[in-house]
Each structure stands twice: as C-alpha cells, then as structure tokens.
PDB file of N, CA and C in Angstrom:
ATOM      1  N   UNK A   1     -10.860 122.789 124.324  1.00  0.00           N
ATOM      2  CA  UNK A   1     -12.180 122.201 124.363  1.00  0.00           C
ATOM      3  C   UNK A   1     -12.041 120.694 124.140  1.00  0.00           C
ATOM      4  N   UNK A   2     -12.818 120.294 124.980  1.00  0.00           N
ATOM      5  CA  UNK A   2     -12.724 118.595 124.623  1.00  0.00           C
ATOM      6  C   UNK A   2     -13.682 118.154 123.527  1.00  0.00           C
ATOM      7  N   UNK A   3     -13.439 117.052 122.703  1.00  0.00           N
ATOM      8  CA  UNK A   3     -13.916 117.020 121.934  1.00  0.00           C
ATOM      9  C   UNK A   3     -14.273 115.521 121.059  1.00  0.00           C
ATOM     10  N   UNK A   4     -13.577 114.655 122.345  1.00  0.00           N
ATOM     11  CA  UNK A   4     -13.817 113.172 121.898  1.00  0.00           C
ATOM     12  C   UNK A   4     -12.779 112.661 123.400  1.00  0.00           C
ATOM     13  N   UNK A   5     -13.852 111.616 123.808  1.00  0.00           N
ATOM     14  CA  UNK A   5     -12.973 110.350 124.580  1.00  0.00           C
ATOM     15  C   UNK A   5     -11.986 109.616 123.570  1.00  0.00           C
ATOM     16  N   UNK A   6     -11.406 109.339 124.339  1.00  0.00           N
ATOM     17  CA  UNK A   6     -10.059 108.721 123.925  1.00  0.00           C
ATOM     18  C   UNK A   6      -9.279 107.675 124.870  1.00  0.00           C
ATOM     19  N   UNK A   7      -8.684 106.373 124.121  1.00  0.00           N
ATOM     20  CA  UNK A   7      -7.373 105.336 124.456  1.00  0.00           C
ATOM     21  C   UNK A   7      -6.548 105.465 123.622  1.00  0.00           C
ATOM     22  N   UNK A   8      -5.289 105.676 124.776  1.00  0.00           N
ATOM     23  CA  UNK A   8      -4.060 105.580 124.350  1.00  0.00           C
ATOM     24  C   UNK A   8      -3.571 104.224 124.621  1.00  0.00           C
ATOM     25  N   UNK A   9      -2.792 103.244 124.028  1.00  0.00           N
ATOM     26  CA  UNK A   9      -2.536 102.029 123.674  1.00  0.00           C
ATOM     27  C   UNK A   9      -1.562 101.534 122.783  1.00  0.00           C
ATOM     28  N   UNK A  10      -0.748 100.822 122.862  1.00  0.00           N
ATOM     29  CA  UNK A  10       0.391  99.754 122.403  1.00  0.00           C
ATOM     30  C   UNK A  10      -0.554  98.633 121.836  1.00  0.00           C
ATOM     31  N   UNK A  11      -0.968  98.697 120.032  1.00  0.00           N
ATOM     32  CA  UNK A  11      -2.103  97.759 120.285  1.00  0.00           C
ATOM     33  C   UNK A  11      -0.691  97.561 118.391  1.00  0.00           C
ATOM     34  N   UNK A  12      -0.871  95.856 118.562  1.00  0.00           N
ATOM     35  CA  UNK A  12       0.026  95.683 117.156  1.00  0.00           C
ATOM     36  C   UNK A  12       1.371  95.779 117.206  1.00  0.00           C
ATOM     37  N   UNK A  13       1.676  96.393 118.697  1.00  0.00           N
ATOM     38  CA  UNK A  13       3.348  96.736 118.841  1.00  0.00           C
ATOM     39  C   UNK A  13       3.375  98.525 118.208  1.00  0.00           C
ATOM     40  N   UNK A  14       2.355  99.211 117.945  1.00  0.00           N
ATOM     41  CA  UNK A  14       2.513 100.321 117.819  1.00  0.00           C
ATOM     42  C   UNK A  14       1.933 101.310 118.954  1.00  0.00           C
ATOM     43  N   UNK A  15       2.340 102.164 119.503  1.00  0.00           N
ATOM     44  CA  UNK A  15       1.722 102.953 120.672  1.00  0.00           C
ATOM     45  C   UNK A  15       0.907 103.931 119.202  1.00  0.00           C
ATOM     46  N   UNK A  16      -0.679 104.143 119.587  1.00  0.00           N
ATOM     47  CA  UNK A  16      -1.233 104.861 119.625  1.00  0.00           C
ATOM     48  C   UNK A  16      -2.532 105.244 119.802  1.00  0.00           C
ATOM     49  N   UNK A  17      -3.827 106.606 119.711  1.00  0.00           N
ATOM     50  CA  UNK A  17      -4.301 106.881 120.437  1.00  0.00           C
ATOM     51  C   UNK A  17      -6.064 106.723 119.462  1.00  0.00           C
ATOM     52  N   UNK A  18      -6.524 106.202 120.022  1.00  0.00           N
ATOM     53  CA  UNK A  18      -8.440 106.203 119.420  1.00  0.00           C
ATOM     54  C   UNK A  18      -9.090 107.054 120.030  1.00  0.00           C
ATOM     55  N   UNK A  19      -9.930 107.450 118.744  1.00  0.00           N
ATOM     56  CA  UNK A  19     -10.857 108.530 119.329  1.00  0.00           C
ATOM     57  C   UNK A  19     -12.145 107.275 119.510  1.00  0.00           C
ATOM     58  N   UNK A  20     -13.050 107.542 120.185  1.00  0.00           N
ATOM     59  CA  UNK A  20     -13.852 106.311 120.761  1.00  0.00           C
ATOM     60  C   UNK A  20     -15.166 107.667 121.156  1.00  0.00           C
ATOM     61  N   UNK A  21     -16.593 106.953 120.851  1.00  0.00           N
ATOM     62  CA  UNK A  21     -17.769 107.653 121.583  1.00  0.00           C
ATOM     63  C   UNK A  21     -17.471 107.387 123.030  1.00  0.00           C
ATOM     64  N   UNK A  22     -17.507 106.273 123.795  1.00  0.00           N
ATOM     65  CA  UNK A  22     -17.628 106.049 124.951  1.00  0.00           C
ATOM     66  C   UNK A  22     -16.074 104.956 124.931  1.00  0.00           C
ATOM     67  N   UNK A  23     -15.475 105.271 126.061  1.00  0.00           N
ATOM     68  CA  UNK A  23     -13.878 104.510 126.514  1.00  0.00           C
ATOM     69  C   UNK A  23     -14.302 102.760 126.451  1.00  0.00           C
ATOM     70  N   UNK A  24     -15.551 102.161 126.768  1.00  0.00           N
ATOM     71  CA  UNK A  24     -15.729 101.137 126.742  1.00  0.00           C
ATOM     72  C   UNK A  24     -15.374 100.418 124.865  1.00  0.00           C
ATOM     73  N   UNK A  25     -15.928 101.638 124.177  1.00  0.00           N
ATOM     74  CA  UNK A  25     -15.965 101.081 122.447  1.00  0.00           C
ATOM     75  C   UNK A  25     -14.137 100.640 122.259  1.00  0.00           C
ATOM     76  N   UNK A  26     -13.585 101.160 122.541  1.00  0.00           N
ATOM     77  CA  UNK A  26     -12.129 100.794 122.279  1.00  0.00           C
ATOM     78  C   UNK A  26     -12.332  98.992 122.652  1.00  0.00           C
ATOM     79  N   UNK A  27     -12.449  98.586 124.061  1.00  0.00           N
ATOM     80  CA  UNK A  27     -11.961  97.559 124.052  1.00  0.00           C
ATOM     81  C   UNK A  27     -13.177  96.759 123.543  1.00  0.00           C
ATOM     82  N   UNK A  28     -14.062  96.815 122.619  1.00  0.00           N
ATOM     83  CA  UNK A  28     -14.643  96.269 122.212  1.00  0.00           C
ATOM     84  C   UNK A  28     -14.196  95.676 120.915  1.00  0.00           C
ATOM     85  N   UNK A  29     -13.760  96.832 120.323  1.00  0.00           N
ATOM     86  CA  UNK A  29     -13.109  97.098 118.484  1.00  0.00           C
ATOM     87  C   UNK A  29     -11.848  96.039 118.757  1.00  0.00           C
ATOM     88  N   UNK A  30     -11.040  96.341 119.916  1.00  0.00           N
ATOM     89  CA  UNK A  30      -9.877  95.381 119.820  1.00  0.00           C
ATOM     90  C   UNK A  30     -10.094  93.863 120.041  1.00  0.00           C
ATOM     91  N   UNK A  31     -11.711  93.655 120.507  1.00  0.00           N
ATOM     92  CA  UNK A  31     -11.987  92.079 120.827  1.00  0.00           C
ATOM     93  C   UNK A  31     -12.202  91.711 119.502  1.00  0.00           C
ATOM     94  N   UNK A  32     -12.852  92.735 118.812  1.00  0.00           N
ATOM     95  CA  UNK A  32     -13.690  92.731 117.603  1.00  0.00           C
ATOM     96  C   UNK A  32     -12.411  92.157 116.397  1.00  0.00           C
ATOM     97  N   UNK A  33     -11.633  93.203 116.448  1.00  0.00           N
ATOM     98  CA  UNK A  33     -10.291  92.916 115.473  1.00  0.00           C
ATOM     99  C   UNK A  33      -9.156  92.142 115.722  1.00  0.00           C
ATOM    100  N   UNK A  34      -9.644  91.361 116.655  1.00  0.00           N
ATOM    101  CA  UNK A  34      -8.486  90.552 117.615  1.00  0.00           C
ATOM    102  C   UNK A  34      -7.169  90.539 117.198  1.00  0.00           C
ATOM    103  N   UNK A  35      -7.006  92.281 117.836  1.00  0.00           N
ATOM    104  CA  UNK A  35      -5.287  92.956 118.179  1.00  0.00           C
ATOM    105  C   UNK A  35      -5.067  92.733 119.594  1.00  0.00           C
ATOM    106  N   UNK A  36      -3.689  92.640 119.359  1.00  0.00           N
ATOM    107  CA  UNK A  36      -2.811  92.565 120.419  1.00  0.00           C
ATOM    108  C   UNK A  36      -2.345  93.387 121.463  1.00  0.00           C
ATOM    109  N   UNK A  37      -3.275  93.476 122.596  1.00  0.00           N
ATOM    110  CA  UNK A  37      -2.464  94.926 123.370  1.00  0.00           C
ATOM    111  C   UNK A  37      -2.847  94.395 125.235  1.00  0.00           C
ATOM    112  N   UNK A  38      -2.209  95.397 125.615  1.00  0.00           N
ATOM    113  CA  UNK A  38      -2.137  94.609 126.815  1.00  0.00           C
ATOM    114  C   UNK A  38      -3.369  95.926 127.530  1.00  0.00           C
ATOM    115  N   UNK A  39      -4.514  94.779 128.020  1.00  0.00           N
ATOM    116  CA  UNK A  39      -5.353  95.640 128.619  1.00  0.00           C
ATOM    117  C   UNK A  39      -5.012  96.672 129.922  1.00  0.00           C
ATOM    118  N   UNK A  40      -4.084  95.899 130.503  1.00  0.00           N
ATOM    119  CA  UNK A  40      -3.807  97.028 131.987  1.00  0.00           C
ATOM    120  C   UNK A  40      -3.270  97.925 131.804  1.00  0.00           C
ATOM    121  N   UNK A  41      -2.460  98.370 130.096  1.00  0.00           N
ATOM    122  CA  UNK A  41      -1.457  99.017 129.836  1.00  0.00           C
ATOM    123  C   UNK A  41      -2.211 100.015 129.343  1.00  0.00           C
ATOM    124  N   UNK A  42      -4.030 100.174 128.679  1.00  0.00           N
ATOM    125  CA  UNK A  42      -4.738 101.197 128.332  1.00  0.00           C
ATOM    126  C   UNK A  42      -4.978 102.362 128.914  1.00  0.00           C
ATOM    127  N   UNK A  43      -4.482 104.000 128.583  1.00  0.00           N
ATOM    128  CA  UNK A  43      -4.820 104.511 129.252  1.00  0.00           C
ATOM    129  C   UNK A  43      -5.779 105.355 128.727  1.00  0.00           C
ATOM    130  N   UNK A  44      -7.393 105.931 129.419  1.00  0.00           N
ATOM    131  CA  UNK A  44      -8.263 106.548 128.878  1.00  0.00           C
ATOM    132  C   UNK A  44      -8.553 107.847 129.192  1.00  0.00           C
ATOM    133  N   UNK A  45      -8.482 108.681 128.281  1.00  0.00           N
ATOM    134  CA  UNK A  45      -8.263 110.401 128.209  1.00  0.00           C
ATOM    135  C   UNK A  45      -9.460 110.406 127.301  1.00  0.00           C
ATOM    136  N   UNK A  46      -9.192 111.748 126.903  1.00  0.00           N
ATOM    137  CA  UNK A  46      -9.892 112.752 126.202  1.00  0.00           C
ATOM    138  C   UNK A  46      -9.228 113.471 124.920  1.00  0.00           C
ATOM    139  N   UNK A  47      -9.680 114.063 123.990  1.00  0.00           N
ATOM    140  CA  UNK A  47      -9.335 114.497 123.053  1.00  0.00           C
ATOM    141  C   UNK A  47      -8.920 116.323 123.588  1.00  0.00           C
ATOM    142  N   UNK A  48      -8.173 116.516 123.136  1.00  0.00           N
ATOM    143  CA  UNK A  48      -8.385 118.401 123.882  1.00  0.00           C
ATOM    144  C   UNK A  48      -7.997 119.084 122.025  1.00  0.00           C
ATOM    145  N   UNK A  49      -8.742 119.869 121.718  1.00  0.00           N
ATOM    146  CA  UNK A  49      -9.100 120.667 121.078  1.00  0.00           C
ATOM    147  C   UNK A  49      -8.258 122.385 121.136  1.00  0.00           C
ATOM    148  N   UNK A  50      -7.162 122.386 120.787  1.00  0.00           N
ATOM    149  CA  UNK A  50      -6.081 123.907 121.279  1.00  0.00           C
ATOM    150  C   UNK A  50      -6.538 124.365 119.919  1.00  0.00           C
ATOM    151  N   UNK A  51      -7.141 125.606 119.917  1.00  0.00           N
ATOM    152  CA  UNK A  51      -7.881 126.562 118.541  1.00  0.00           C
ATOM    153  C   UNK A  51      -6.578 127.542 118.591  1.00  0.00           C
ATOM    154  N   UNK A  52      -5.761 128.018 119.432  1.00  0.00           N
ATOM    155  CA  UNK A  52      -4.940 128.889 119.039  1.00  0.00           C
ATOM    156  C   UNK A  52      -3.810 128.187 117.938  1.00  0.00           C
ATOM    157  N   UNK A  53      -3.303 126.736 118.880  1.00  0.00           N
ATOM    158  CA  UNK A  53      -2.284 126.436 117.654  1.00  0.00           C
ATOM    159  C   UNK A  53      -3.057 125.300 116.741  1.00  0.00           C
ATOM    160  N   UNK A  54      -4.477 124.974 117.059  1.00  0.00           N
ATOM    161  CA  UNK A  54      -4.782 124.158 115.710  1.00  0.00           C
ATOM    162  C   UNK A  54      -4.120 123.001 115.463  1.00  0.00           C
ATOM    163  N   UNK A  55      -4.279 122.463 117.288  1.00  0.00           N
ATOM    164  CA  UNK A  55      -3.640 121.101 117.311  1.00  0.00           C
ATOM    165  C   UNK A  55      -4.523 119.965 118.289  1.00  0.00           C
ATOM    166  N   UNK A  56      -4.691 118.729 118.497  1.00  0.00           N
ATOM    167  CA  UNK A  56      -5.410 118.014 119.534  1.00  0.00           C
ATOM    168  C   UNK A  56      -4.080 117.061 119.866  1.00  0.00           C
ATOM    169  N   UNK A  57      -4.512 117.137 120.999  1.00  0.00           N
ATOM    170  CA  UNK A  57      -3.554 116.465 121.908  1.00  0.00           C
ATOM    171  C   UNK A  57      -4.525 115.486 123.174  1.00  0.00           C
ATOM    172  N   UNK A  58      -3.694 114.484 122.975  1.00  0.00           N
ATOM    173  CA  UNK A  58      -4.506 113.180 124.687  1.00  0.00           C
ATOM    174  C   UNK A  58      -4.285 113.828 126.024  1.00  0.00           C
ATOM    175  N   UNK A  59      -5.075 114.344 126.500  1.00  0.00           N
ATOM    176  CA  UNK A  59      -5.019 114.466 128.086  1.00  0.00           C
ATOM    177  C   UNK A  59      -5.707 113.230 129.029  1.00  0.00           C
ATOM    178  N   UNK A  60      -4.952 113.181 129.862  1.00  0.00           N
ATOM    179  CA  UNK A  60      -5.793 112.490 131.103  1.00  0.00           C
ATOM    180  C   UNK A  60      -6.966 113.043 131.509  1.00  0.00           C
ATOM    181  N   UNK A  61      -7.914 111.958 132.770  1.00  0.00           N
ATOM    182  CA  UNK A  61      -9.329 112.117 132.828  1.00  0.00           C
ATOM    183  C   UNK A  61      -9.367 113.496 133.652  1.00  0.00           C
ATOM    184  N   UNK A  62      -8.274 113.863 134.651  1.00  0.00           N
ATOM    185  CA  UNK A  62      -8.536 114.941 135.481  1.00  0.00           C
ATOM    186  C   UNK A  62      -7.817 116.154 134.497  1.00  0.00           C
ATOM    187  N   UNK A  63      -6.965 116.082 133.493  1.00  0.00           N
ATOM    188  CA  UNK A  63      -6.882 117.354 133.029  1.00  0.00           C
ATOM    189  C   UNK A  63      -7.738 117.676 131.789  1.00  0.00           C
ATOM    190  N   UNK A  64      -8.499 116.897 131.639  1.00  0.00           N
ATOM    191  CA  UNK A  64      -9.490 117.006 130.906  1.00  0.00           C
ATOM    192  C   UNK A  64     -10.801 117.120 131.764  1.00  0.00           C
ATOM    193  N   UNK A  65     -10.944 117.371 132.846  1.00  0.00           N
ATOM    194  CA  UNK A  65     -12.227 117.791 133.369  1.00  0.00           C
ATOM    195  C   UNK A  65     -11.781 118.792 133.695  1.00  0.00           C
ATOM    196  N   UNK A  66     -10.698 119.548 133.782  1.00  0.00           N
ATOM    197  CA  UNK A  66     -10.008 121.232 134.516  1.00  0.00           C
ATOM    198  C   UNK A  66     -10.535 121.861 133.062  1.00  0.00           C
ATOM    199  N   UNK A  67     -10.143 121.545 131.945  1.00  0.00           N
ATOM    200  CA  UNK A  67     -10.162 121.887 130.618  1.00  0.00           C
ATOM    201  C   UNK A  67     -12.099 121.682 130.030  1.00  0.00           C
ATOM    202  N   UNK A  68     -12.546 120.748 130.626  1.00  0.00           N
ATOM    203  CA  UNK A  68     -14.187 120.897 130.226  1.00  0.00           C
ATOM    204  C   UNK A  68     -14.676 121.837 131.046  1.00  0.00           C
ATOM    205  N   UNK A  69     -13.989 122.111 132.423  1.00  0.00           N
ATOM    206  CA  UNK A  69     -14.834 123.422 133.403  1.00  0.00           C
ATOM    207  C   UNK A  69     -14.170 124.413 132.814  1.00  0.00           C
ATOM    208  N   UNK A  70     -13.368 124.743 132.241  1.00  0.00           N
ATOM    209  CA  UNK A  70     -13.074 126.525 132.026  1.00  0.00           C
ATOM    210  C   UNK A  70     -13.547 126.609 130.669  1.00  0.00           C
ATOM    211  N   UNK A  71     -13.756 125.171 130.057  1.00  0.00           N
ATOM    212  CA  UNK A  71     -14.956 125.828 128.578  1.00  0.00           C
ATOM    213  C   UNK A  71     -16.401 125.801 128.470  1.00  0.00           C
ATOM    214  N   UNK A  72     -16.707 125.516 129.899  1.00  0.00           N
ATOM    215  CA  UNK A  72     -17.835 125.648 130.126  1.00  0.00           C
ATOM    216  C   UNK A  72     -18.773 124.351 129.504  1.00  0.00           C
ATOM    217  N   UNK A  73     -18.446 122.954 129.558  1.00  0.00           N
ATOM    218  CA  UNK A  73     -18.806 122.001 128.759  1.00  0.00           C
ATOM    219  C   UNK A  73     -19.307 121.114 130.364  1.00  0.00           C
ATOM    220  N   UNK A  74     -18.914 121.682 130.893  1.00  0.00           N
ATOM    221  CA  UNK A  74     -19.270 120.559 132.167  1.00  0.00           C
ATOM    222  C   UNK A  74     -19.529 121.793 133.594  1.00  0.00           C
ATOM    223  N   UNK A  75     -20.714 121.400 134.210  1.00  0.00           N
ATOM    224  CA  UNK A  75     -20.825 122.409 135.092  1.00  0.00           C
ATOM    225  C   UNK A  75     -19.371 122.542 136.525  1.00  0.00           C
ATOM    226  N   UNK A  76     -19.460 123.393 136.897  1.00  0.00           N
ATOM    227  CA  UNK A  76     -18.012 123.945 137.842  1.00  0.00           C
ATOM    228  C   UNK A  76     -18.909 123.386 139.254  1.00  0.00           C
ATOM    229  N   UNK A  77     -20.124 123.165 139.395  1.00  0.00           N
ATOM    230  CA  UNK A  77     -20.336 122.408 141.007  1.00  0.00           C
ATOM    231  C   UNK A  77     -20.633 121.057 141.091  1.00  0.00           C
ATOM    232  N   UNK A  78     -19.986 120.573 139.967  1.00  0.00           N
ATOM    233  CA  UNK A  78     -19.620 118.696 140.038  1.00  0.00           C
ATOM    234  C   UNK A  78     -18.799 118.447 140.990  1.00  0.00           C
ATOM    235  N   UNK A  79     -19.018 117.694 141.700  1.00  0.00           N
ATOM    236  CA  UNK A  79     -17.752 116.889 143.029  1.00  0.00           C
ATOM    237  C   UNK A  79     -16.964 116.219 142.499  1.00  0.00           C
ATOM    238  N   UNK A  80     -16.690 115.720 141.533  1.00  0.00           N
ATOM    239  CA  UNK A  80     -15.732 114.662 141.111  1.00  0.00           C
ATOM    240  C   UNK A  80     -14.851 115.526 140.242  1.00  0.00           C
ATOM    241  N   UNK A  81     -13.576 114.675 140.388  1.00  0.00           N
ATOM    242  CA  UNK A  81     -12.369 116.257 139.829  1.00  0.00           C
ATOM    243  C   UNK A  81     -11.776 115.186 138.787  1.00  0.00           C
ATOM    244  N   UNK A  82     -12.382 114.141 138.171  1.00  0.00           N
ATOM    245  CA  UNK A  82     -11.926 113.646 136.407  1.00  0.00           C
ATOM    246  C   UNK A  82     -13.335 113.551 135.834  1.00  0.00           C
ATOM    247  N   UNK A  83     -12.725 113.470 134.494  1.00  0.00           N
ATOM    248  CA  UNK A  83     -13.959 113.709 133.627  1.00  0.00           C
ATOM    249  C   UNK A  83     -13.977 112.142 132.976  1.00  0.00           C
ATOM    250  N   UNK A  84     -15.584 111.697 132.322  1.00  0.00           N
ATOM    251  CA  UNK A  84     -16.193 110.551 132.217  1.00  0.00           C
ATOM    252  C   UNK A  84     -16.952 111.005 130.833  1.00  0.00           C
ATOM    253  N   UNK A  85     -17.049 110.257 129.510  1.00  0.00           N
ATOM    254  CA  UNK A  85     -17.294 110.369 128.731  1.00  0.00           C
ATOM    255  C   UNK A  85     -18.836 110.851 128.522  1.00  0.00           C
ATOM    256  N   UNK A  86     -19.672 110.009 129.793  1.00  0.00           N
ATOM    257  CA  UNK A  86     -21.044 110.260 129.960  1.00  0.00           C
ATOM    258  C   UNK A  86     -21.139 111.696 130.540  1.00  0.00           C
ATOM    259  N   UNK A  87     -20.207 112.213 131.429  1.00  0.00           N
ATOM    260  CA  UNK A  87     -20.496 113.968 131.031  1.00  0.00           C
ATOM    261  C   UNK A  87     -20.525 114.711 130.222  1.00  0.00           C
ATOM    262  N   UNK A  88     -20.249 114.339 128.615  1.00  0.00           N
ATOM    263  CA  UNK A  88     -20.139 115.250 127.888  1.00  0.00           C
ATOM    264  C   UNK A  88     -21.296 115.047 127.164  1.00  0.00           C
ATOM    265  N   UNK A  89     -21.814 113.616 126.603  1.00  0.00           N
ATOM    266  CA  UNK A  89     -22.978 113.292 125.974  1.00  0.00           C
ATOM    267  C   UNK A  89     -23.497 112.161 125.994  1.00  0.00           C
TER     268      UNK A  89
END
C-alpha cells in the first residue's frame, strides 16, 4: 500500500529518502534549509507499505501506481500508467 510521496536524494553528501505531502514540498524544504543537492539528480517515488514483512521501501512513480491499482487506492480505468501524489489526496 502506498502511503506517502517521496524524494530520493544526495542532499549534504548523504543519499537519502523524504517522505513529503506533495513531491514539490521537498524542493522547497531544501531552498528553505539551503542544502546541497543536485536538483536533476532527485528522484520522486512513493512510499510502499509491505504489511507481511513490516517494512517501507521507495518505489518509482510507475511501480507505485501497479501497487496503488491492486490495493485498490487508485481506480484500474486511469490512462496514465505512473502515479502522482494528487491521486492519492
């Protein structure tokens, strides 16, 4: 289940990943905290939610819209095959 947008990012010289309401809030926080990261290098996923092993892991925008249609979080006769933060809420 998805369960938060997300950037993954090299921000400080450290690679790692923000949970964010909408993918735009990331590069806001980093104008905001003026860190160091290289904008072309951002990549924006999703949070995925695994209840069997009780772990979240970053997926990309299209395997995170395969993963919002089989939990039923996003309808299955959308045309577009990645998922966008404004589909979920």
């Amino acid at each position: 289940m998805i369960t938060s947008a997300a950037c993954r990012a090299t921000v400080n010289g450290t690679k790692q990943t923000f949970k964010v309401h909408r993918h735009p809030d990331f590069f806001l926080w980093m104008k905001q905290l003026n860190c160091e990261y290289d904008k072309s290098a951002v990549e924006q996923g999703f949070i995925n939610w695994d209840r069997e092993s009780s772990t979240e892991t970053f997926v990309d925008r299209i395997q995170a819209f395969k993963i919002a249609q089989a939990c039923g979080q996003i309808s299955s006769q959308r045309p577009l095959q990645s998922l966008y933060s404004e589909d979920l809420w």
